[in-house]
PDB file of N, CA and C in Angstrom:
ATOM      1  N   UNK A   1      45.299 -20.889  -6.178  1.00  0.00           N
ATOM      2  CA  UNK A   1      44.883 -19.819  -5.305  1.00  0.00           C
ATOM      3  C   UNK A   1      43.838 -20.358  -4.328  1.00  0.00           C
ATOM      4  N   UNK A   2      43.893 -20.249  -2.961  1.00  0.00           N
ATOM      5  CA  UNK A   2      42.916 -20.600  -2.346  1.00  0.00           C
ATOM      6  C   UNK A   2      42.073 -19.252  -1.831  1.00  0.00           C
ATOM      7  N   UNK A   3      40.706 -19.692  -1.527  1.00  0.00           N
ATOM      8  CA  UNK A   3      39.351 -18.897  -1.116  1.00  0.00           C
ATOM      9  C   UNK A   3      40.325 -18.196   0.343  1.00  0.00           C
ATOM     10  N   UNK A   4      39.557 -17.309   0.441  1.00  0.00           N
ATOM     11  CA  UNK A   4      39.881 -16.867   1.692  1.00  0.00           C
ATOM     12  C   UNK A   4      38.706 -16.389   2.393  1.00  0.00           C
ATOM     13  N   UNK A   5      38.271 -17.347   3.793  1.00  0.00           N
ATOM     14  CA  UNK A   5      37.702 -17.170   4.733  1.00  0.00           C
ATOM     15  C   UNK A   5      37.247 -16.304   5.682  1.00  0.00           C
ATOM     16  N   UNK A   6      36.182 -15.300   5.546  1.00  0.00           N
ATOM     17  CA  UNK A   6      35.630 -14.528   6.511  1.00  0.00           C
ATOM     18  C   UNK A   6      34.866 -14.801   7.810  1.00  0.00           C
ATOM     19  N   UNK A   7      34.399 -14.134   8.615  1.00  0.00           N
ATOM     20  CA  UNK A   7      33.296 -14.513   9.708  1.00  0.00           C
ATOM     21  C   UNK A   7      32.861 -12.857   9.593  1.00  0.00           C
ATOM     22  N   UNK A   8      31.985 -12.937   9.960  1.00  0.00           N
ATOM     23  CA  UNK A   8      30.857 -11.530   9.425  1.00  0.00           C
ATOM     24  C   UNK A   8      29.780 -11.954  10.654  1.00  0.00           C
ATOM     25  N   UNK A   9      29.741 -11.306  11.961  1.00  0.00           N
ATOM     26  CA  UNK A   9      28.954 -11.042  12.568  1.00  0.00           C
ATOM     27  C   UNK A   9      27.577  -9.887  12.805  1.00  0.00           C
ATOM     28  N   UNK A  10      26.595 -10.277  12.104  1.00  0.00           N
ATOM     29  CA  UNK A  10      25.919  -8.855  12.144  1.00  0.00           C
ATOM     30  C   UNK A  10      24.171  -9.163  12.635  1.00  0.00           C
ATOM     31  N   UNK A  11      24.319  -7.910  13.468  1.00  0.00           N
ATOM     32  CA  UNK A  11      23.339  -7.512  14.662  1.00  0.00           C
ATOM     33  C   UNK A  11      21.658  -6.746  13.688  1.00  0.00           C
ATOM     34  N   UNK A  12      20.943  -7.398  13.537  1.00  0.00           N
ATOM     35  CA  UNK A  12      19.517  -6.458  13.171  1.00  0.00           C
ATOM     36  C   UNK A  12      18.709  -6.091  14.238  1.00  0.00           C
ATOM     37  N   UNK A  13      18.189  -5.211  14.178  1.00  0.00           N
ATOM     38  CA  UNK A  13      17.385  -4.871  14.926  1.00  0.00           C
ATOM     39  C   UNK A  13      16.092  -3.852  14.186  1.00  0.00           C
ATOM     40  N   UNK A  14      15.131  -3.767  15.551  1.00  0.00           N
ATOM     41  CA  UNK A  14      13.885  -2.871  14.848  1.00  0.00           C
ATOM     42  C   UNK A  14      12.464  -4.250  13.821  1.00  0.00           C
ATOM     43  N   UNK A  15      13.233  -5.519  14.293  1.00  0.00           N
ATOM     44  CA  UNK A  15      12.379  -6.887  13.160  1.00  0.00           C
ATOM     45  C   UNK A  15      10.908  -6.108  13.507  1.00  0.00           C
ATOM     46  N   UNK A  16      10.704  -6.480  15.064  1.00  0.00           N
ATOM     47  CA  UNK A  16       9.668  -5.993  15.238  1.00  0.00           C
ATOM     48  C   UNK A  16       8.309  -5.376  14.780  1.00  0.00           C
ATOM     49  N   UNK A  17       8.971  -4.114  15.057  1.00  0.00           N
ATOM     50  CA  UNK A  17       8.522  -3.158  14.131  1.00  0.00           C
ATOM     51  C   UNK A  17       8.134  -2.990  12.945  1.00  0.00           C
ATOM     52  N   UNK A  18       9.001  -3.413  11.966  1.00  0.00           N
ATOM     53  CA  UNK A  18       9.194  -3.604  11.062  1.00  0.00           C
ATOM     54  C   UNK A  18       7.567  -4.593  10.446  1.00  0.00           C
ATOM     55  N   UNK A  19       7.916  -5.631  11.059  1.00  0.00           N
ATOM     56  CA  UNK A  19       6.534  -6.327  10.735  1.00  0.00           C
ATOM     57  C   UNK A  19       5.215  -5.539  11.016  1.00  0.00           C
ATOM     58  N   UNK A  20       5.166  -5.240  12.684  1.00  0.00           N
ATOM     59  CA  UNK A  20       4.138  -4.407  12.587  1.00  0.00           C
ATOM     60  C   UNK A  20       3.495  -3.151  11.348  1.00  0.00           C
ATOM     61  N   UNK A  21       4.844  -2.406  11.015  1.00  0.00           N
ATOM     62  CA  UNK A  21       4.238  -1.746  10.080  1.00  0.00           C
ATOM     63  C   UNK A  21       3.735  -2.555   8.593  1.00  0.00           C
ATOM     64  N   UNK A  22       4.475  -3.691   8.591  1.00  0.00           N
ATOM     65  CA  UNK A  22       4.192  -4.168   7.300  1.00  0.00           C
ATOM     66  C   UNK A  22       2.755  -4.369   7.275  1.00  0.00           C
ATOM     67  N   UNK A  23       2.065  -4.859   8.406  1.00  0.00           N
ATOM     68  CA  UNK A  23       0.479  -5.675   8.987  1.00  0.00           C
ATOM     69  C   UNK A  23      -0.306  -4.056   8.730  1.00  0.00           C
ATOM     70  N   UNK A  24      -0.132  -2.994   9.232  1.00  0.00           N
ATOM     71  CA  UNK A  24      -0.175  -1.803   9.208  1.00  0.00           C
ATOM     72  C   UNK A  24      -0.508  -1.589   7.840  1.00  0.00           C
ATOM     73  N   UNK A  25       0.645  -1.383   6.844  1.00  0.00           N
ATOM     74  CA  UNK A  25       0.481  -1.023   4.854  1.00  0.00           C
ATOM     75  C   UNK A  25      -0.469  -1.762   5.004  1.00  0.00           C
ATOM     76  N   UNK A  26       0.025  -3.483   5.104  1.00  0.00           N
ATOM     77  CA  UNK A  26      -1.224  -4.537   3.998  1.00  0.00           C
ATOM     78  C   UNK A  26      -2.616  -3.982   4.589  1.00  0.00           C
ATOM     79  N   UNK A  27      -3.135  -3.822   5.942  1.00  0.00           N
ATOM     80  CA  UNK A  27      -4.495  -3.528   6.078  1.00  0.00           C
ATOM     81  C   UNK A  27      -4.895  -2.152   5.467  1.00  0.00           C
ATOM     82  N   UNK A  28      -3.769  -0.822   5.214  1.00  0.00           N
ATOM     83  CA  UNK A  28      -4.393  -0.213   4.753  1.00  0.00           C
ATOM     84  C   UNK A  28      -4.613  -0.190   3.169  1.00  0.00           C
ATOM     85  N   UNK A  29      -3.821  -0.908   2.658  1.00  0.00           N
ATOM     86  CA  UNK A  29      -4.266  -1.253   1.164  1.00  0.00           C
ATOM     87  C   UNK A  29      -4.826  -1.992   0.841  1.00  0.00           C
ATOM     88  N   UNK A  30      -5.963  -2.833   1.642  1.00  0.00           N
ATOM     89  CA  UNK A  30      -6.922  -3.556   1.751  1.00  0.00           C
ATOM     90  C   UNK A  30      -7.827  -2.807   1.700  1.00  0.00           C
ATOM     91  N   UNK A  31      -7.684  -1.998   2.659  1.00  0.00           N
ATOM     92  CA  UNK A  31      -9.289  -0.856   2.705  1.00  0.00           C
ATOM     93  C   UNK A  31      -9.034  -0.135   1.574  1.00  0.00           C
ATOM     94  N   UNK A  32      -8.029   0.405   1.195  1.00  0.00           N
ATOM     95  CA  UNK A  32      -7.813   1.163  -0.178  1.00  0.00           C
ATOM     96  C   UNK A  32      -8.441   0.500  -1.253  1.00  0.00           C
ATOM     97  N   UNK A  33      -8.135  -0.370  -1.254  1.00  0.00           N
ATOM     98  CA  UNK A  33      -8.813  -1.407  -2.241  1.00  0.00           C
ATOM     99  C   UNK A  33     -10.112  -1.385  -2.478  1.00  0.00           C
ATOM    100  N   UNK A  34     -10.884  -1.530  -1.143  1.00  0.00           N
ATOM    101  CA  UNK A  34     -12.231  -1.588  -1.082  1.00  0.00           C
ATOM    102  C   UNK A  34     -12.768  -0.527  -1.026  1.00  0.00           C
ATOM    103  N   UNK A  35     -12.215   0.333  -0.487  1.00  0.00           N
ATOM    104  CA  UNK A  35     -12.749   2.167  -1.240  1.00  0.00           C
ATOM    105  C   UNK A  35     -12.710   2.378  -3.087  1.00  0.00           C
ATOM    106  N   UNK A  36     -11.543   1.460  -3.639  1.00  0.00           N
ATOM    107  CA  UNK A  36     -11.656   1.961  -4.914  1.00  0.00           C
ATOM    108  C   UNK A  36     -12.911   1.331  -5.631  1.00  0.00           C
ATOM    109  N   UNK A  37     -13.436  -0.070  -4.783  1.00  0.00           N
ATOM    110  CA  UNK A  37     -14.020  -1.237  -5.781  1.00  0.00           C
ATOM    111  C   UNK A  37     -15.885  -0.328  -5.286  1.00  0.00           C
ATOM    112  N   UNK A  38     -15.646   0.330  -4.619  1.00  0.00           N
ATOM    113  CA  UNK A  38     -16.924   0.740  -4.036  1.00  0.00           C
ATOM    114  C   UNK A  38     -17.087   2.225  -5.145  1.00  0.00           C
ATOM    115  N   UNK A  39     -15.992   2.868  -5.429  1.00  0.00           N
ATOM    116  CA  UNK A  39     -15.646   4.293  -6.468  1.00  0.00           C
ATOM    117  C   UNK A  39     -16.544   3.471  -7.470  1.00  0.00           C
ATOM    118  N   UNK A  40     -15.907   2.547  -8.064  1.00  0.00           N
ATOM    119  CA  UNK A  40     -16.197   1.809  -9.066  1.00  0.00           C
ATOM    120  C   UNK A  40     -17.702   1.529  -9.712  1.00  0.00           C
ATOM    121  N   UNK A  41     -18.723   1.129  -8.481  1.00  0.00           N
ATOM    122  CA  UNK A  41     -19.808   0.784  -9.011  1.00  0.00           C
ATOM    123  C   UNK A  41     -20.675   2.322  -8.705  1.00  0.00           C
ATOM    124  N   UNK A  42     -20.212   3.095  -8.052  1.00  0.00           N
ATOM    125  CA  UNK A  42     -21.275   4.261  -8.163  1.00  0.00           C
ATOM    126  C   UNK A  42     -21.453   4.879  -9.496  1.00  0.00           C
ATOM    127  N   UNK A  43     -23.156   5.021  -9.925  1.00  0.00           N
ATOM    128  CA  UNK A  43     -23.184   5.954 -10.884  1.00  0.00           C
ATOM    129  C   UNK A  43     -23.114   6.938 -11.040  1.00  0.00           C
ATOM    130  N   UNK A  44     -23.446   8.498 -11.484  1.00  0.00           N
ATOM    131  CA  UNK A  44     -23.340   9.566 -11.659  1.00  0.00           C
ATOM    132  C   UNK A  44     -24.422   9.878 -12.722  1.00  0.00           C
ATOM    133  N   UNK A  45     -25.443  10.696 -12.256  1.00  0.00           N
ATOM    134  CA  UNK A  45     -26.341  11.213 -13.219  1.00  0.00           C
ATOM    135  C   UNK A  45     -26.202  12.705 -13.824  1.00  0.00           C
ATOM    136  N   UNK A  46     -25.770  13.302 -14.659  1.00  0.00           N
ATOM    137  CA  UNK A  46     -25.710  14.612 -14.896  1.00  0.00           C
ATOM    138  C   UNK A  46     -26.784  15.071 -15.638  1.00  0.00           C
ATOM    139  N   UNK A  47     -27.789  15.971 -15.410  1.00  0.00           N
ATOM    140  CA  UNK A  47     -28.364  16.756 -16.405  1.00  0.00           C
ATOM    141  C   UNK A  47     -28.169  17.878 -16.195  1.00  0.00           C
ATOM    142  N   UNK A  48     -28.353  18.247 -17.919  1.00  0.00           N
ATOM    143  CA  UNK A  48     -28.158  20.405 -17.926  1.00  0.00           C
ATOM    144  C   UNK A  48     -29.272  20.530 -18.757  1.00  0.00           C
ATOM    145  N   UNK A  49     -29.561  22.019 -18.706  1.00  0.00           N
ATOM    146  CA  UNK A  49     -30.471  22.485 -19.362  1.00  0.00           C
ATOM    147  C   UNK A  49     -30.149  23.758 -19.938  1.00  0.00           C
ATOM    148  N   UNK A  50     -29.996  24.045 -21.351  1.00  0.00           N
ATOM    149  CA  UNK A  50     -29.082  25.220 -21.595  1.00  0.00           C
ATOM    150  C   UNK A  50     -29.913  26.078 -21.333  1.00  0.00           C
ATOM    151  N   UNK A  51     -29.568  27.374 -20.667  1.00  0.00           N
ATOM    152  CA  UNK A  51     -29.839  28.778 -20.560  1.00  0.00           C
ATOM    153  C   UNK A  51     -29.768  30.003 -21.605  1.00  0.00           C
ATOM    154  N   UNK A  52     -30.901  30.895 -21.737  1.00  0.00           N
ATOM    155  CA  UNK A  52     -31.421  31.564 -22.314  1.00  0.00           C
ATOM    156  C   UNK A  52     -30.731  32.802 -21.857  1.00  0.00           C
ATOM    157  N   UNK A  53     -30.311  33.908 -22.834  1.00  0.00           N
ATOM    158  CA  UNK A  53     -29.535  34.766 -22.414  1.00  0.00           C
ATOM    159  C   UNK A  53     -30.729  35.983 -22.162  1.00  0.00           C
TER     160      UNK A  53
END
């Protein structure tokens, strides 16, 4: 049995773009990042004082 031979011409478009948005995500999940690492070190002080009816 022999192979049988195609040709497959195909057109992309939009690369462009495409990258741009990629540059787009990565910087904003960079800053995401650095918003979470900044969540991270803040403390939180709570005091209560129970109330008297």
């Amino acid at each position: 049995m022999r192979p049988i031979g195609y040709r497959l011409n195909v057109e992309v478009s939009g690369i462009e773009e495409l990258k741009e948005a990629c540059k787009e995500v990565s910087k904003k999940a960079e800053e995401l990042q650095e918003a979470i690492d900044r969540l991270s070190i803040i403390e939180v002080e709570l005091k209560a004082k129970p109330v008297n009816n």
